[in-house]
N, C-alpha and C. Protein backbone atom coordinates (compact mmCIF):
# COMPACT_ATOMS: atom_id res chain seq x y z
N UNK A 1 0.85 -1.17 0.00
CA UNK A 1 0.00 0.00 0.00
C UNK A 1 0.90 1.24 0.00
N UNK A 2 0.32 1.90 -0.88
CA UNK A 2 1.38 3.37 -1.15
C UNK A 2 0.98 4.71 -0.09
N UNK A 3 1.94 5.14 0.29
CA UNK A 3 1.66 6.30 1.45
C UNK A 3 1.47 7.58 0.65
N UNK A 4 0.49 8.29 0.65
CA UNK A 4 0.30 10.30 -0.10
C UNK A 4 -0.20 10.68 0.97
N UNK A 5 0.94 11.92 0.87
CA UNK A 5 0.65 12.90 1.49
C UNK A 5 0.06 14.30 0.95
N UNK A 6 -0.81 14.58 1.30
CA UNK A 6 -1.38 15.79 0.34
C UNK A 6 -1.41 17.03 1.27
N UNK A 7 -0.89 17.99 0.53
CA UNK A 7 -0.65 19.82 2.00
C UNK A 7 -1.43 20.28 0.83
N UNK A 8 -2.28 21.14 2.14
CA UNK A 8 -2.81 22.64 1.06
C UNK A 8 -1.99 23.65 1.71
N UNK A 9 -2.01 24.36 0.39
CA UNK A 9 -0.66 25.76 0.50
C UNK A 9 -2.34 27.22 1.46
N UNK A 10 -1.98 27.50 2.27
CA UNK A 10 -2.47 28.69 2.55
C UNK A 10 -1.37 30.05 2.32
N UNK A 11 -2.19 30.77 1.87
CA UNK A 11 -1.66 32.32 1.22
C UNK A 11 -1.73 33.12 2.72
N UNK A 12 -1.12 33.35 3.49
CA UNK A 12 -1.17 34.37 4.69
C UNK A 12 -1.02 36.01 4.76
N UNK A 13 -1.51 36.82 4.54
CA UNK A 13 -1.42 37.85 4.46
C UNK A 13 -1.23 38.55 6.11
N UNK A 14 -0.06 39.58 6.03
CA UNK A 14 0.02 40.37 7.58
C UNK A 14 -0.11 41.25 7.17
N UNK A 15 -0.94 42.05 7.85
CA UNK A 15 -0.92 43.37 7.94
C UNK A 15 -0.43 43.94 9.12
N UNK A 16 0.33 45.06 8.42
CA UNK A 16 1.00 45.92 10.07
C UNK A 16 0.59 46.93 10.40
N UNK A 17 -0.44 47.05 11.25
CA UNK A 17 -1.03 48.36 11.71
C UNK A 17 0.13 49.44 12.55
N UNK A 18 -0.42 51.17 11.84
CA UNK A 18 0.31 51.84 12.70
C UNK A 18 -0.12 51.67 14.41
N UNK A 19 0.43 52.03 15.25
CA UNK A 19 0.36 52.74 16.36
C UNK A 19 0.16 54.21 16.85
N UNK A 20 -0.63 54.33 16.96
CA UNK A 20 -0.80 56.15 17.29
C UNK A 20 -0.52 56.36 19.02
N UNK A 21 0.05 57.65 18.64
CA UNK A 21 0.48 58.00 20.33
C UNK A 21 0.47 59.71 20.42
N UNK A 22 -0.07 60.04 21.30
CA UNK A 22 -0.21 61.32 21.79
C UNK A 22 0.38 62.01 23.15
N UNK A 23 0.74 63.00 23.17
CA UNK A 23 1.66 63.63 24.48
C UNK A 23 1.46 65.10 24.55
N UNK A 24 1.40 65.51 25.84
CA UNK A 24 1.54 66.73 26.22
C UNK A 24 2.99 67.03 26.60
N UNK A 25 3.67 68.07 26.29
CA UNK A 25 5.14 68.06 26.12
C UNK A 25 5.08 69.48 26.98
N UNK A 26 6.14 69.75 27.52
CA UNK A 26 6.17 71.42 27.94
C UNK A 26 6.52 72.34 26.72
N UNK A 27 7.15 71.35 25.44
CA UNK A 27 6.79 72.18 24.24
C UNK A 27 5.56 72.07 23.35
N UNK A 28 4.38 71.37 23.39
CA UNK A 28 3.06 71.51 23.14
C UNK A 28 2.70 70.22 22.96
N UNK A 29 1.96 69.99 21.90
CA UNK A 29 1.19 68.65 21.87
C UNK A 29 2.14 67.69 20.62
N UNK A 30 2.25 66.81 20.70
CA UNK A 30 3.00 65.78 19.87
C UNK A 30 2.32 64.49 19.36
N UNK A 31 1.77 64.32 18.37
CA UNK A 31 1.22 63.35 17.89
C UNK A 31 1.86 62.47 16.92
N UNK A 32 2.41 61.12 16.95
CA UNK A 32 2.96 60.18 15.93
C UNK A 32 2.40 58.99 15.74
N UNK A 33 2.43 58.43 14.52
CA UNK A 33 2.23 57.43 14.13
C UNK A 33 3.57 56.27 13.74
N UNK A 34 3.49 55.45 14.73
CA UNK A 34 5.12 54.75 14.99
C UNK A 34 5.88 55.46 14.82
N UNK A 35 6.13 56.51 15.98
CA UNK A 35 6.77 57.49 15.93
C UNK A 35 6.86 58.58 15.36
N UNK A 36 6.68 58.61 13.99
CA UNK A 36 6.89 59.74 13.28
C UNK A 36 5.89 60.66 13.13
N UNK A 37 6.08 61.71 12.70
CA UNK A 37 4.61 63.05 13.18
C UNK A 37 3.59 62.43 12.43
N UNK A 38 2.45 63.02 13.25
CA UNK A 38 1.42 62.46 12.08
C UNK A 38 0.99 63.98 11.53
N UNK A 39 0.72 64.01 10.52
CA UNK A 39 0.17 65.39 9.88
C UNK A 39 -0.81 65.82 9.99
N UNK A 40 -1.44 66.50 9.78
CA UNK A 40 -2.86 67.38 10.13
C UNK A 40 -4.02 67.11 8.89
N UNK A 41 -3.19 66.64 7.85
CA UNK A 41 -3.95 66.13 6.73
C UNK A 41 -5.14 67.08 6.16
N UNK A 42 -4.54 68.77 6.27
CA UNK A 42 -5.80 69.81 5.72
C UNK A 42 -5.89 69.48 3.99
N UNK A 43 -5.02 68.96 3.34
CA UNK A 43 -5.28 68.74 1.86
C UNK A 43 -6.79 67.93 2.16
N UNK A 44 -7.13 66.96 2.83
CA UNK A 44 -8.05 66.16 2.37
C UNK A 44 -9.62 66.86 3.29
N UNK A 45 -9.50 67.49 4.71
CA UNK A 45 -9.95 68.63 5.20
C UNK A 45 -9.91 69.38 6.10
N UNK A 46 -10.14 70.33 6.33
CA UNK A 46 -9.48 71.61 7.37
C UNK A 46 -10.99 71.58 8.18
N UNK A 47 -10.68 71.43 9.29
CA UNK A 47 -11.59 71.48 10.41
C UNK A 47 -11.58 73.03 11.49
N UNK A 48 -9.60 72.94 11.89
CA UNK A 48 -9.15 74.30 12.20
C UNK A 48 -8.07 74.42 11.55
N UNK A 49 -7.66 75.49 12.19
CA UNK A 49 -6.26 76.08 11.70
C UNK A 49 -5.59 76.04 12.96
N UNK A 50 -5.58 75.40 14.00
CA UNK A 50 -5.09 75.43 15.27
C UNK A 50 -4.18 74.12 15.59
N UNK A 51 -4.85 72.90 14.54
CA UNK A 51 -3.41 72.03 14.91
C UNK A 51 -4.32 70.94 15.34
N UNK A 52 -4.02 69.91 16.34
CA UNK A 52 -4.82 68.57 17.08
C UNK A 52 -5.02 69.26 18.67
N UNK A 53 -5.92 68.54 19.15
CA UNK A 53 -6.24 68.26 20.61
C UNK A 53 -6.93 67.11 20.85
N UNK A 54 -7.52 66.93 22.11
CA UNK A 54 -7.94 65.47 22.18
C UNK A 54 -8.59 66.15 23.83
N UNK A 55 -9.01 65.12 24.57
CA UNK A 55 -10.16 65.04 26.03
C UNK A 55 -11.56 66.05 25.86
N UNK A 56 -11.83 66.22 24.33
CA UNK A 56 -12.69 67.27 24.80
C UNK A 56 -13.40 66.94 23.25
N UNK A 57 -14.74 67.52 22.93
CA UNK A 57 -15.45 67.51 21.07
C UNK A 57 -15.14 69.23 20.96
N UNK A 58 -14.46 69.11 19.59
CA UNK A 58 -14.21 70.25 19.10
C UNK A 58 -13.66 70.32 17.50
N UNK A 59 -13.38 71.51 16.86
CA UNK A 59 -12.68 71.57 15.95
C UNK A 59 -11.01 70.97 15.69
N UNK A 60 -10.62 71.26 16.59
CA UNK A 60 -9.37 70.64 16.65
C UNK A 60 -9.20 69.08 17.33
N UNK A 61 -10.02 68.27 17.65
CA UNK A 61 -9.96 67.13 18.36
C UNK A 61 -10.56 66.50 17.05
N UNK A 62 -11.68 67.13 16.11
CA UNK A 62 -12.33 66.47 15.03
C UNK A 62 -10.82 66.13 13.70
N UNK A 63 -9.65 67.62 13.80
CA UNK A 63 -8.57 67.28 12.82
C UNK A 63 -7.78 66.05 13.24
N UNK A 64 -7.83 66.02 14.43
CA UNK A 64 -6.97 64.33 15.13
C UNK A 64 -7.88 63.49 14.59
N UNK A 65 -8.86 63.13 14.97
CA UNK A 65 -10.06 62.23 13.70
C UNK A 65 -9.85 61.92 13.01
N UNK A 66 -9.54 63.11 12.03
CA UNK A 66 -9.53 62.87 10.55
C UNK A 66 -8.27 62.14 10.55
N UNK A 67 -7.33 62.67 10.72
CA UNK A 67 -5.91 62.66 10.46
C UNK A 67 -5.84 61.03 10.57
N UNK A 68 -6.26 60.53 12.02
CA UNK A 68 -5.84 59.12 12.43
C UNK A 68 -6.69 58.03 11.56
N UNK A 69 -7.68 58.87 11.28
CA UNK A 69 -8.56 57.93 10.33
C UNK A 69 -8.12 57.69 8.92
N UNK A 70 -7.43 58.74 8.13
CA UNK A 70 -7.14 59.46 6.88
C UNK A 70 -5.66 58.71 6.85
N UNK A 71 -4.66 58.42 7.82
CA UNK A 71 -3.64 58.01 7.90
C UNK A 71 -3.99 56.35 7.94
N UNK A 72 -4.85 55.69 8.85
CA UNK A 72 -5.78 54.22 8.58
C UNK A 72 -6.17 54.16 7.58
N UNK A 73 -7.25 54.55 6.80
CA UNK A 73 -7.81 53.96 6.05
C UNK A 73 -7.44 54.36 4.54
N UNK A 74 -6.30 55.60 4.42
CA UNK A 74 -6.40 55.73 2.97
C UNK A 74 -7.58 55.86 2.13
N UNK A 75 -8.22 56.63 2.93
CA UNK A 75 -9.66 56.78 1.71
C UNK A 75 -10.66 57.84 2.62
N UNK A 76 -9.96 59.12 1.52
CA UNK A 76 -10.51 60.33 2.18
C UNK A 76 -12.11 61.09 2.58
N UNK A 77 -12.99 60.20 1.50
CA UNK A 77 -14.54 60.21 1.75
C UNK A 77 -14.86 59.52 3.25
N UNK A 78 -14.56 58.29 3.65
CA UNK A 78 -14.79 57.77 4.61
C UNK A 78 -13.83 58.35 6.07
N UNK A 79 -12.74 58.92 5.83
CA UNK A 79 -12.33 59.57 6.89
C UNK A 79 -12.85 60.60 7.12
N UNK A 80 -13.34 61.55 6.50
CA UNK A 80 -14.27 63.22 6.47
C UNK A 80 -15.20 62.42 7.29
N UNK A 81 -16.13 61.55 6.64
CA UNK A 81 -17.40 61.21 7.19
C UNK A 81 -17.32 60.39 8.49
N UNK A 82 -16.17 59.71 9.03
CA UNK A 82 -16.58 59.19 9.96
C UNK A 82 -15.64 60.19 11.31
N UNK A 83 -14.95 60.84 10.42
CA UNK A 83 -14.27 61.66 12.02
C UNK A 83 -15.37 62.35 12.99
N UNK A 84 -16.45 62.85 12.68
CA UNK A 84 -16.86 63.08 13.93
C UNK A 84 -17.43 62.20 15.09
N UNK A 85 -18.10 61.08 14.45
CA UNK A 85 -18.42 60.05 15.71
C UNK A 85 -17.35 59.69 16.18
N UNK A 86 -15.98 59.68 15.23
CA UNK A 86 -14.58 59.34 16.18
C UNK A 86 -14.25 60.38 16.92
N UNK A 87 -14.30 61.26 16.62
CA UNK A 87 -13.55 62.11 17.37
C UNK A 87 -14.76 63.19 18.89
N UNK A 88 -16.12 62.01 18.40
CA UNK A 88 -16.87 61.92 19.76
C UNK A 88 -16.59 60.81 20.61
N UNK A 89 -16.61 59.71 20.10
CA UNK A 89 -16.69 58.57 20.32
C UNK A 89 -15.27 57.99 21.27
N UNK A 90 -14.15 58.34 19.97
CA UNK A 90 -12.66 57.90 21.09
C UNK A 90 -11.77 59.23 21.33
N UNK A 91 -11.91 60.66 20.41
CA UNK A 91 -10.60 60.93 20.68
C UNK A 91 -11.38 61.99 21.57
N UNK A 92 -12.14 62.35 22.01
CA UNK A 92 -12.84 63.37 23.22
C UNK A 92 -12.45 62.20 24.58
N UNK A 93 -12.77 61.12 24.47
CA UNK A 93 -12.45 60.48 25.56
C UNK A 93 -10.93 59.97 26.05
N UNK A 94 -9.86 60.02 25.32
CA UNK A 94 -8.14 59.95 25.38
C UNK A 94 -7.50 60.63 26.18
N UNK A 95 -7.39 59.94 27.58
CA UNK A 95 -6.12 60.84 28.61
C UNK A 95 -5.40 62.28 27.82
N UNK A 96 -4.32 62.56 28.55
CA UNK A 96 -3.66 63.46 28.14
C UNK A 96 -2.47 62.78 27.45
N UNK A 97 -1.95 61.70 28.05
CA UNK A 97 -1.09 61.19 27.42
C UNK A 97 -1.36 59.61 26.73
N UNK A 98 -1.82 59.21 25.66
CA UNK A 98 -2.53 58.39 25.03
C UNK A 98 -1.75 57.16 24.30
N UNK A 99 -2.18 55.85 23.73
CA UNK A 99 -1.84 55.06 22.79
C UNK A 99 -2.78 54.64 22.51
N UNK A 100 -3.01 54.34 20.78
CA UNK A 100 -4.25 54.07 20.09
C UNK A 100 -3.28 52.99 18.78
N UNK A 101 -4.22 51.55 18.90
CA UNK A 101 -3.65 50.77 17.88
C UNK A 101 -4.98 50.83 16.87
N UNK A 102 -4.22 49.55 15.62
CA UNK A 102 -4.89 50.07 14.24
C UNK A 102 -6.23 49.13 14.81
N UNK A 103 -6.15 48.14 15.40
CA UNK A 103 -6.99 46.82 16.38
C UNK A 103 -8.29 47.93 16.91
N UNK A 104 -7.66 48.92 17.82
CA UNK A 104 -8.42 49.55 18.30
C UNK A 104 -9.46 50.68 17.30
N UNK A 105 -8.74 51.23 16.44
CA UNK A 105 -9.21 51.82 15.49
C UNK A 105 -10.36 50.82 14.06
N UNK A 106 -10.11 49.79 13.80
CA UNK A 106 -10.72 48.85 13.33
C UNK A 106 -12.07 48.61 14.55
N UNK A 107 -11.92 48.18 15.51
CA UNK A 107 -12.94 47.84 16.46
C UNK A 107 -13.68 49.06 16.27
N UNK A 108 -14.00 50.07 16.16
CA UNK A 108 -14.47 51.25 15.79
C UNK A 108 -15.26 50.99 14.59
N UNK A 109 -14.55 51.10 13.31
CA UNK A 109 -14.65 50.98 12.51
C UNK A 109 -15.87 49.87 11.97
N UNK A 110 -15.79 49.12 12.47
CA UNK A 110 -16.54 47.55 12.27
C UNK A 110 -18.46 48.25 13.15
N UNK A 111 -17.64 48.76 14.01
CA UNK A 111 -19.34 49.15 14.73
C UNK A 111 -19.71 50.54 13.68
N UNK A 112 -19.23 51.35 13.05
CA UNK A 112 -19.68 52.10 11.96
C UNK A 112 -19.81 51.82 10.66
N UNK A 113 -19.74 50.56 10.07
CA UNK A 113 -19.98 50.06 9.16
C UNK A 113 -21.19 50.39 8.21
């Protein structure tokens, strides 16, 4: 009797989510995405002209929104439209000094579907 062995090949795809992190500095507010700055992203839309904030709903807590969303999802219709329930939802509620994964940002995401 002859022995076969038969494998199925699975295709695995990783994805590497950024990390977002926020800080109050005695030189102002600092926002990165694995480290590096994250931008304010007014090409895609301008909320203020004042920059990010976060613990509070506002114009400038809605540009952190965008930005973290706009920097996730690559797709600037759905970041406009969903930054304000985000930026009711998680970034009004974010300590002063914060970490936000892409896990966490997806879990979001999935309940605004």
């Amino acid at each position: 009797m002859d022995y076969v062995e038969t494998f199925t090949r699975a295709t695995v795809s990783v994805v590497i989510m950024a990390v977002y992190e926020g800080k109050r500095t005695i030189d102002g507010l600092l926002v990165t995405a694995d480290g590096k700055k994250l931008e304010e992203h007014y090409e895609v839309k301008r909320f203020t002209r004042f920059g990010f904030e976060w613990t509070y709903e506002g114009d400038s807590p809605q540009q952190l929104a965008l930005a973290i969303l706009y920097d996730h999802l690559r797709d600037k219709d759905r970041a406009v439209r969903l930054s304000d329930p985000f930026m009711r939802e998680v970034v009004a509620n974010l300590d002063n000094d914060w970490t936000l994964t892409g896990q966490e940002i997806d879990t979001f995401l999935r309940a605004h579907a």
